[in-house]
Protein backbone atom coordinates (compact mmCIF):
# COMPACT_ATOMS: atom_id res chain seq x y z
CA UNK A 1 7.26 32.66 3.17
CA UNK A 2 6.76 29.49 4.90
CA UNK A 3 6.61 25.73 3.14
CA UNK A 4 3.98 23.40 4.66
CA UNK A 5 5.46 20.46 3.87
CA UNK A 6 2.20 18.36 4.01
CA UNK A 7 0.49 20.31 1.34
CA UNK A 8 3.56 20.23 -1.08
CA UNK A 9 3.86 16.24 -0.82
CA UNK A 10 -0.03 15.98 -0.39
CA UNK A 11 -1.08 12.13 0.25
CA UNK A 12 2.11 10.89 -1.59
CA UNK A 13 3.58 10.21 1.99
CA UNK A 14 0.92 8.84 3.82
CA UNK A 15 0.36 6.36 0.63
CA UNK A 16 3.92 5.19 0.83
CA UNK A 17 2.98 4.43 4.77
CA UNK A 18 -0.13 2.25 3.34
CA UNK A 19 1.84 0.38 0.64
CA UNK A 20 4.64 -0.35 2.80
CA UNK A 21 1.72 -2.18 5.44
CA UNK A 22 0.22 -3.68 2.93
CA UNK A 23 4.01 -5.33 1.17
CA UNK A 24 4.16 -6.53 4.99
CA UNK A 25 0.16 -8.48 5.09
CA UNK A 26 0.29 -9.39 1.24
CA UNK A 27 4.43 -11.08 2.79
CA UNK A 28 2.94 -12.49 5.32
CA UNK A 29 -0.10 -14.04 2.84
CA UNK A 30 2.85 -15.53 0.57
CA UNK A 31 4.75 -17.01 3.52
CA UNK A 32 1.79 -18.67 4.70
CA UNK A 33 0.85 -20.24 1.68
CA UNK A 34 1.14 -23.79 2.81
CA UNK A 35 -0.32 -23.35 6.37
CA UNK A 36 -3.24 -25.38 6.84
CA UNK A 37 -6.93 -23.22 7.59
CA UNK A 38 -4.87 -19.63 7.31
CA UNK A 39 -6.78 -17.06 5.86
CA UNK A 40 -5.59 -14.63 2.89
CA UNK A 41 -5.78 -10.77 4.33
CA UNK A 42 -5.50 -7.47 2.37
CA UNK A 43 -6.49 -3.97 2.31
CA UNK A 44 -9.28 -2.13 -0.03
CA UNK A 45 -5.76 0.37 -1.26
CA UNK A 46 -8.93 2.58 -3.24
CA UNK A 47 -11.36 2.79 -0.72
CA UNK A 48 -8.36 4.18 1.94
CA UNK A 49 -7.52 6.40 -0.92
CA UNK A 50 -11.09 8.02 -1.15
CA UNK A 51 -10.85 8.28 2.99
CA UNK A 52 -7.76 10.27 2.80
CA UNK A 53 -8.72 12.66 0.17
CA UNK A 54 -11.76 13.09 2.66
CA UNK A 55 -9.56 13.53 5.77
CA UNK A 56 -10.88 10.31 7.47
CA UNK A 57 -8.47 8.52 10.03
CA UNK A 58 -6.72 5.66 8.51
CA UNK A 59 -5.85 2.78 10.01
CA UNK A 60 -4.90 -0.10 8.03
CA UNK A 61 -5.68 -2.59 10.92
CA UNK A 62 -8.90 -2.23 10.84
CA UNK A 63 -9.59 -2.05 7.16
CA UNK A 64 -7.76 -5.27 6.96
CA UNK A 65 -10.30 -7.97 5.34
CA UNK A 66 -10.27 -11.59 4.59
CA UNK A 67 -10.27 -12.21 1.07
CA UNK A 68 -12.30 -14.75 -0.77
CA UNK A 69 -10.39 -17.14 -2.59
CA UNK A 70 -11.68 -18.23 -6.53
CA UNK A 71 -10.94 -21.64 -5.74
CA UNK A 72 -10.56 -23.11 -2.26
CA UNK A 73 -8.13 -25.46 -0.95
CA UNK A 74 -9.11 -29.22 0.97
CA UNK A 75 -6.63 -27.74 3.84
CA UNK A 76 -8.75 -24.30 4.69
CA UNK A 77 -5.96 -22.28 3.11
CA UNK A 78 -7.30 -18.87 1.02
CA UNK A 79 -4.06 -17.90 -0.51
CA UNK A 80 -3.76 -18.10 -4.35
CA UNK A 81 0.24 -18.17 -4.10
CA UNK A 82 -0.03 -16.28 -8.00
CA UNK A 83 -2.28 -13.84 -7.26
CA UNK A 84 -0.58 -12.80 -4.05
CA UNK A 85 2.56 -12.97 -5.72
CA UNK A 86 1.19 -10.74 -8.59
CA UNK A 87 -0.36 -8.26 -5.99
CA UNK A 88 3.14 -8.27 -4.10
CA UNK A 89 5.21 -7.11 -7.19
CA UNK A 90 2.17 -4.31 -8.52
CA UNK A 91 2.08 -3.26 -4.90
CA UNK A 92 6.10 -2.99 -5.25
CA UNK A 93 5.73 -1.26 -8.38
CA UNK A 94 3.39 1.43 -7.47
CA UNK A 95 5.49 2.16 -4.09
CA UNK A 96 8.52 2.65 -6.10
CA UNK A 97 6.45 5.09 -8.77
CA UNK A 98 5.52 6.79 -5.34
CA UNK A 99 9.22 7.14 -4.52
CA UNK A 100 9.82 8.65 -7.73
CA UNK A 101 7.34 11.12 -7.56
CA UNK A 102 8.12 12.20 -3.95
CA UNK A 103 11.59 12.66 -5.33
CA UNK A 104 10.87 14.71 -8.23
CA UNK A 105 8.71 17.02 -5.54
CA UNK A 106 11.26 17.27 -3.72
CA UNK A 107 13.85 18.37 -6.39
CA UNK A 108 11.89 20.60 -7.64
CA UNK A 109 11.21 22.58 -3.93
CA UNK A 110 14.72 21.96 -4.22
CA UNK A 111 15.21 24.04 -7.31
CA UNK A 112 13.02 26.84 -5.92
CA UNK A 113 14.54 27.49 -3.06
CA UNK A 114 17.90 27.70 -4.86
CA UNK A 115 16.48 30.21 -7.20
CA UNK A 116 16.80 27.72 -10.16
């Protein structure tokens, strides 16, 4: 009997793909904090979420959207150096819980195929 790899590790893969683009915009946010007139960037994570359990294309690039700061800056600058920061380590957080559960997917295939 063949494994299709895609359906045991579902959209855990392709969501490790999207959190590891996003560490790199919400990094680049961050290290742009004090550049005059640059504009904060993210990603809607939920709303890619609900495309991939309907089998839309993703492509982060294009869902990438300016975000509208709470309280603006005389320089033009939209980053909130907290809030990035805080989005930076949940975004961390959640790829690392993603790791985790890969892992314990793949043990357990493991464990099956060894007649455990």
């Amino acid at each position: 009997m063949e494994i299709d790899i895609n359906n045991v590790l579902g959209l855990h893969e392709q969501m490790l793909q999207i959190r590891t683009q996003r560490t790199a915009i919400l990094t680049s946010n961050i290290a742009n904090s004090d550049t005059p007139n640059y504009k904060a960037m993210d990603i809607d994570f939920m709303d890619i979420v609900k495309r991939l359990d309907a089998g839309k294309p993703i492509d982060t690039n294009a869902d990438l959207k300016y975000r509208i700061p709470l309280q603006r800056s005389k320089d033009g600058n939209t980053v909130e150096l907290e809030s990035e920061q805080a989005r930076f380590v949940r975004n961390s957080m959640e790829y690392q819980q993603s790791i985790a559960f890969l892992r314990s997917k793949i043990n357990g295939l493991n464990k099956a195929i060894e007649g455990q």
